[in-house]
Protein backbone atom coordinates (compact mmCIF):
# COMPACT_ATOMS: atom_id res chain seq x y z
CA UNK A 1 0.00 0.00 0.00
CA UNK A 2 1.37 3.42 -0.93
CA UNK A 3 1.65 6.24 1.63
CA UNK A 4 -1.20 8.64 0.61
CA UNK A 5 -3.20 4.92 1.31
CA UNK A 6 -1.59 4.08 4.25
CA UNK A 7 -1.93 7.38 5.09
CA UNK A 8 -5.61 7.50 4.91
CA UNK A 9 -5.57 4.16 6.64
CA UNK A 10 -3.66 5.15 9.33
CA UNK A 11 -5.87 8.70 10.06
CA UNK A 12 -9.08 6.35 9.55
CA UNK A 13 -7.84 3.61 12.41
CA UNK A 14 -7.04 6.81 14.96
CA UNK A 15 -10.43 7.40 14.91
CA UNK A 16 -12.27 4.28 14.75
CA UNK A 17 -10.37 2.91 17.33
CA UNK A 18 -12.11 5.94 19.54
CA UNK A 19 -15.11 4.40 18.65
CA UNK A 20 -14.34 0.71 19.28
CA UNK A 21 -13.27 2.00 22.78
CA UNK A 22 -16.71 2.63 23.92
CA UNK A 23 -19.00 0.41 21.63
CA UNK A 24 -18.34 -2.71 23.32
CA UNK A 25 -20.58 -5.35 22.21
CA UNK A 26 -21.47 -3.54 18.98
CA UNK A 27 -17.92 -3.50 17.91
CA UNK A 28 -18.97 -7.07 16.31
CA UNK A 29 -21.89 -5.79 14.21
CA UNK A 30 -19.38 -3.14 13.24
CA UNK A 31 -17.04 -5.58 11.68
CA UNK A 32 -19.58 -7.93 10.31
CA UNK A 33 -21.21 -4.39 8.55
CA UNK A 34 -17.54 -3.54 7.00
CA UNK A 35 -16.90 -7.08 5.87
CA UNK A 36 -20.37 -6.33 3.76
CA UNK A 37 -19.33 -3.40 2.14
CA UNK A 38 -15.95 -5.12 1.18
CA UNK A 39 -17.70 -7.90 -0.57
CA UNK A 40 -19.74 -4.95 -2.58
CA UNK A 41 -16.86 -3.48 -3.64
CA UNK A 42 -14.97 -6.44 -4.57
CA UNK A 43 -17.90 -7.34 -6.49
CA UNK A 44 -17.86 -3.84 -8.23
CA UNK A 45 -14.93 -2.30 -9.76
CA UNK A 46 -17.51 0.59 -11.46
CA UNK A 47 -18.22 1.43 -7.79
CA UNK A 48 -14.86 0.74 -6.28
CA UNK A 49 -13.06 3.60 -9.33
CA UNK A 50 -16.09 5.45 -8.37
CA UNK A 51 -15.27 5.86 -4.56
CA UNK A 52 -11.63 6.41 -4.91
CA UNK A 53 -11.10 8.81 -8.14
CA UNK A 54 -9.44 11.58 -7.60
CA UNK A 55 -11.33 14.26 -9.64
CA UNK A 56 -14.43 13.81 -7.77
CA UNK A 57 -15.14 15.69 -4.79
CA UNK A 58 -15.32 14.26 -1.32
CA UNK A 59 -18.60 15.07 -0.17
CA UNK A 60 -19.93 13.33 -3.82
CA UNK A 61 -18.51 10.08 -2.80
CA UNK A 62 -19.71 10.43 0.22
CA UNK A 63 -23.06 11.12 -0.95
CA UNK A 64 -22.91 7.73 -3.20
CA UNK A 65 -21.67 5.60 -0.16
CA UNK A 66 -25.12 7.58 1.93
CA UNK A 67 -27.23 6.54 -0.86
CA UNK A 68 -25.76 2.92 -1.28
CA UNK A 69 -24.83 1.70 2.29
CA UNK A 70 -26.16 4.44 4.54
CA UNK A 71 -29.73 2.47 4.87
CA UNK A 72 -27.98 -0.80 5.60
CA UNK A 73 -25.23 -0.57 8.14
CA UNK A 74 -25.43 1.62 11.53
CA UNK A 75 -24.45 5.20 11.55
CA UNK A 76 -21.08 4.51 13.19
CA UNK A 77 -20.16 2.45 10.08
CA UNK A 78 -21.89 5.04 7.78
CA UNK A 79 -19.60 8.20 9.40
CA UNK A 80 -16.63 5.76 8.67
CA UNK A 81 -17.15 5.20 5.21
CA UNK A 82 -17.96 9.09 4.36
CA UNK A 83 -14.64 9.86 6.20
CA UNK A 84 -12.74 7.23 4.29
CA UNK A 85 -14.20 8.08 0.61
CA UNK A 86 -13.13 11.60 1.62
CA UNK A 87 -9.55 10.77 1.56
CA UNK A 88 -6.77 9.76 -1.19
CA UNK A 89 -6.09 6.84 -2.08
CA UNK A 90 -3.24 5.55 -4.42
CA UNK A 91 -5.17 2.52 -5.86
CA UNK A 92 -8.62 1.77 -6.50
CA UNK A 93 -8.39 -1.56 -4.41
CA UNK A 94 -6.77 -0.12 -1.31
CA UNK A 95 -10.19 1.51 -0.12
CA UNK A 96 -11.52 -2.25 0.18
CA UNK A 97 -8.32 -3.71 1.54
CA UNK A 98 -8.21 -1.21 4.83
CA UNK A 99 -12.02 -1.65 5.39
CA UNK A 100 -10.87 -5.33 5.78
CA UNK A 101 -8.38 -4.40 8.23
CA UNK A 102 -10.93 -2.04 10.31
CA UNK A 103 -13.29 -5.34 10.18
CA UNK A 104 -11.00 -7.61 11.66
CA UNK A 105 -9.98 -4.65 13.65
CA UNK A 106 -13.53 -4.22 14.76
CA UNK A 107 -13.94 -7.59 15.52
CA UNK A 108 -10.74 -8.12 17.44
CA UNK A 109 -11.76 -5.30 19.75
CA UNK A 110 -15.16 -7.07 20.26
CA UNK A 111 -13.19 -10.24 21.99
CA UNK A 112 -11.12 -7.62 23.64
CA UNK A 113 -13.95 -5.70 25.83
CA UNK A 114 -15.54 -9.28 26.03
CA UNK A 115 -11.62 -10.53 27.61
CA UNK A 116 -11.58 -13.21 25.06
CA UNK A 117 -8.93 -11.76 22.74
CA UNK A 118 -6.30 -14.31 24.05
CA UNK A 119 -9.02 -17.16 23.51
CA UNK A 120 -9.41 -16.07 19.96
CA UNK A 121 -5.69 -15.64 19.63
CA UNK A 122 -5.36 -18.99 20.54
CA UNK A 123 -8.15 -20.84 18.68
CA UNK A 124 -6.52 -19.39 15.39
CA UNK A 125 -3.10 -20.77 16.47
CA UNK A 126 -5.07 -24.21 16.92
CA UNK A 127 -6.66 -23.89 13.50
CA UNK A 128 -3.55 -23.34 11.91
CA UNK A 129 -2.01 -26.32 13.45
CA UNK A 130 -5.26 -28.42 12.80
CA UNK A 131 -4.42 -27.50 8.92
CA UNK A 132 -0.97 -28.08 8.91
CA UNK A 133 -1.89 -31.72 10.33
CA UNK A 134 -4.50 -32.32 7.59
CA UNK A 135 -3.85 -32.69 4.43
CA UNK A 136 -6.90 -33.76 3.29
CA UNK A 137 -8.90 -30.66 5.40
CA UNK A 138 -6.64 -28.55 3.43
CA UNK A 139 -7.79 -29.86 0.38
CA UNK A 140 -11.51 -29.68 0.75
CA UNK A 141 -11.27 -26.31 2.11
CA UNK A 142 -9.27 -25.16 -1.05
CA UNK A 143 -11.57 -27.27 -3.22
CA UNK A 144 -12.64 -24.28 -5.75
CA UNK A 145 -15.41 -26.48 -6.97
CA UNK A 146 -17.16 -26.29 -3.50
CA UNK A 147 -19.11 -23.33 -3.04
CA UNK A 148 -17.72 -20.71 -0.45
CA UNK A 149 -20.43 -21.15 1.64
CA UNK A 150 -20.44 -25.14 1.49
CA UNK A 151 -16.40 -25.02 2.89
CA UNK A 152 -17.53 -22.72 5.36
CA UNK A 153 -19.94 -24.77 7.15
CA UNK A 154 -17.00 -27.52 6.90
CA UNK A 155 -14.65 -25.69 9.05
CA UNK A 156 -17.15 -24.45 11.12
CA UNK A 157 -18.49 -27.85 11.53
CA UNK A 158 -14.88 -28.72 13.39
CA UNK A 159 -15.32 -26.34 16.23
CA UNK A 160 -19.30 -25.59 16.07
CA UNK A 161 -19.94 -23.40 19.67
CA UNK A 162 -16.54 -24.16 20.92
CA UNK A 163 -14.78 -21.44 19.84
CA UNK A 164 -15.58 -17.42 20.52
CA UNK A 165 -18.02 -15.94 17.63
CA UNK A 166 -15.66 -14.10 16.85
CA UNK A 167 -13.17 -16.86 16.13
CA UNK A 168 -16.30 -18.12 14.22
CA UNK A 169 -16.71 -15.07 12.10
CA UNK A 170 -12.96 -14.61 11.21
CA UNK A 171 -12.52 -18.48 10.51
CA UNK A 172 -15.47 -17.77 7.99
CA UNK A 173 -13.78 -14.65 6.58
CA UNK A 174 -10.56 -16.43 6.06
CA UNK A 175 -12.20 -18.64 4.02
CA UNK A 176 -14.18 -16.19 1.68
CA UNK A 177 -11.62 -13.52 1.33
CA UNK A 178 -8.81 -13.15 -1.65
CA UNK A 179 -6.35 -10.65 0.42
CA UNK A 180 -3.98 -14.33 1.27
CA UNK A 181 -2.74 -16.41 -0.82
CA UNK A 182 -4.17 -19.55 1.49
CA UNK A 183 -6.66 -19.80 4.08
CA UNK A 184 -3.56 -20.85 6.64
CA UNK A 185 -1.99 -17.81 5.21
CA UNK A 186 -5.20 -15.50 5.74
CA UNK A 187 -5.56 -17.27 9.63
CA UNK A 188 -1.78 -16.39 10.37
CA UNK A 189 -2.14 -13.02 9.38
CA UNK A 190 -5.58 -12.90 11.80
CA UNK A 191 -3.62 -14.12 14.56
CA UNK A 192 -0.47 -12.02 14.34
CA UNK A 193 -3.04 -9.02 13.96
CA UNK A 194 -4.73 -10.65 17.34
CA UNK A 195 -1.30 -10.95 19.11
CA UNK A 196 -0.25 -7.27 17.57
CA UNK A 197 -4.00 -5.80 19.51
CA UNK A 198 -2.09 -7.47 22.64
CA UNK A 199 1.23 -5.92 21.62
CA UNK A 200 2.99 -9.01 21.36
CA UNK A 201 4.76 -10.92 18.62
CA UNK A 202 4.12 -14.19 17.79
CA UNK A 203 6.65 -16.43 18.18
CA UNK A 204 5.45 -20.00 16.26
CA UNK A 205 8.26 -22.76 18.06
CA UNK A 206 8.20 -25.95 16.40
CA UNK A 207 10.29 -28.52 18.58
CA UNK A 208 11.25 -32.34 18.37
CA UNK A 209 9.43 -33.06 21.47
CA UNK A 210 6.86 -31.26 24.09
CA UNK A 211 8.36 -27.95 26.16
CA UNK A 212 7.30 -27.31 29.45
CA UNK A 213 5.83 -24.24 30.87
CA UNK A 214 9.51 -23.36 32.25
CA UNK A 215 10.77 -23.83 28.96
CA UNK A 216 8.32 -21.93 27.25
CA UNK A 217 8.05 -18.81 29.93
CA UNK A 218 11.93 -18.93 29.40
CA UNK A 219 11.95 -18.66 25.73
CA UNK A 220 9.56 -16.26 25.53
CA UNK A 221 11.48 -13.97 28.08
CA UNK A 222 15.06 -14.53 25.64
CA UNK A 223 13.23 -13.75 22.82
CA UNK A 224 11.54 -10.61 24.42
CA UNK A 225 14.79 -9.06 25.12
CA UNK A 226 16.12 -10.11 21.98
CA UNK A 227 13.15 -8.23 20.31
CA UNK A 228 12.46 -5.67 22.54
CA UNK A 229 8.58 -6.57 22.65
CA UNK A 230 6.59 -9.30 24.57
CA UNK A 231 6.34 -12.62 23.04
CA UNK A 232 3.88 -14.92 22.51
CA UNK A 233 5.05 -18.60 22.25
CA UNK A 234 2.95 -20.80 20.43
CA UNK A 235 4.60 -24.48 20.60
CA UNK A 236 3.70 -27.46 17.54
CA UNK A 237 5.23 -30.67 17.56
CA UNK A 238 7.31 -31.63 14.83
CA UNK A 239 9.70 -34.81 15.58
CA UNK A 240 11.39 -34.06 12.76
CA UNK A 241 13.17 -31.15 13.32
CA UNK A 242 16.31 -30.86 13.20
CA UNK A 243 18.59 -29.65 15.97
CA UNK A 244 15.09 -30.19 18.19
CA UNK A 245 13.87 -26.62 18.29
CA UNK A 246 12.73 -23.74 14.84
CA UNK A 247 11.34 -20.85 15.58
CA UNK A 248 9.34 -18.12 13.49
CA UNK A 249 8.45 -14.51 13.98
CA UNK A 250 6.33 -13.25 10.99
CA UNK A 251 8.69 -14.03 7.96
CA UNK A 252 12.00 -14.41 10.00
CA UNK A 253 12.94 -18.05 10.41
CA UNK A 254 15.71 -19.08 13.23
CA UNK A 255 17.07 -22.07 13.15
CA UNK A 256 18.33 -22.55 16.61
CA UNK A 257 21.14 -25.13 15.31
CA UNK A 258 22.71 -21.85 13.26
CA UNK A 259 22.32 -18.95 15.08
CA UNK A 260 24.57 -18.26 18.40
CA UNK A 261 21.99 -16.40 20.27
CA UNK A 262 19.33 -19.21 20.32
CA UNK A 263 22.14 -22.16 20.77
CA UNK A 264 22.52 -19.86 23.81
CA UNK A 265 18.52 -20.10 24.48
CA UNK A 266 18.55 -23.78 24.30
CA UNK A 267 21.29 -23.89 27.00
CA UNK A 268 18.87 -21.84 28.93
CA UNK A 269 16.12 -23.84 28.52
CA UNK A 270 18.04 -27.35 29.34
CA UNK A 271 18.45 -25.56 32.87
């Protein structure tokens, strides 16, 4: 995203966030309402060039988002979108790509005056794994020849009330959106964005054999001083790893075999 985008982004999240901070409950209806307009604008690239050009004015785009969504969502959502069509953006798509962010955004703050974000951060993680374990899930939930809706109910099906409806509505998302390449790529990018509401990092530790809670608390205090942010650890088993112990942080890989610092963390950890 360009800056006069993530500029507007940016100025747009200031200010919703003042509104997630007292809307409590309704700060779910407020996602599920901005995932709706997304899917109208990815369904429209008339409307979407119409909503970001340049040569019209700000209060006509506004007017057009009034006319088309204004009788649909709630008025917080409704203020949001005139503010947003008011600004610049570089590319016609970016307008529907940060409205996805202030969704999940929306939705994230939800669990958060509920005190479930850690529950949804963590039902994500267990997704992930679940997908990295099975193949065959995988498959059916990439199957292009199943409806969206059809996969859906499939992965919802796993969990059914178990997990937070939030969890719920961003495990559905995942699955309907084009903004990842995969659905485990969509999820990890949902539950870095969870951990990042927490201001942590995720830290994804993939070991030979099970960690204990020492072990774990340990490595997540090396790795916070190493980062200079809290950590979250989120362990999977992998018996085939070699030197016992991988680690990732977003799209930095460390190999604790080849770097010094983290032979110097397994030390730690063996006591």
């Amino acid at each position: 995203m360009r800056a006069s985008s993530q500029g507007s982004l940016t100025a747009a999240t200031d200010r919703w966030e003042a509104v997630l901070g007292t809307a409590g409950a309704d700060s779910f209806r407020f996602g599920t309402e901005l995932f709706g307009v997304v899917d109208v604008l990815d369904s429209s690239a008339a409307l979407r060039r119409a909503l970001t050009d340049p040569s019209r004015s700000g209060e006509d785009k506004a007017a057009v988002v009034a006319g088309i969504f204004g009788p649909k969502v709630s008025g917080e959502v409704a203020d949001l979108l005139a503010g947003l069509v008011r600004s610049r953006w570089s590319a016609e798509g970016d307008l529907a790509d940060s409205l996805e962010q202030l969704g999940t955004t929306s939705l994230l703050a939800g669990a958060e005056a509920r005190g479930e974000l850690i529950r949804v951060e963590d039902e994500l993680f267990r997704t992930i794994r679940l997908l990295a374990d099975n193949r065959e899930l995988r498959l059916a939930l990439a199957d292009k020849d199943r409806t969206v809706a059809d996969r859906q109910r499939l992965l919802t099906s796993l969990f059914g009330a178990r997990v937070a409806p939030e969890t719920a509505a961003l495990l559905e998302r995942a699955l309907s959106t084009h903004r990842a390449p995969t659905l485990t790529a969509a999820l990890v990018r949902l539950n870095e964005a969870a951990a990042a509401r927490r201001q942590q990092l995720v830290a994804v530790v993939t070991a030979a054999r099970p960690l204990t809670q020492v072990q774990v608390t340990r490595l997540g205090e090396i790795l916070a001083r190493a980062y200079g942010r809290a950590v979250q650890v989120n362990v999977a088993l992998d018996p085939t790893v070699v030197g016992g112990l991988r680690i990732q942080l977003g799209d930095e890989v460390i190999d604790a075999t080849m770097l010094s610092r983290l032979d110097e963390a397994q030390r730690r950890l063996a006591g």
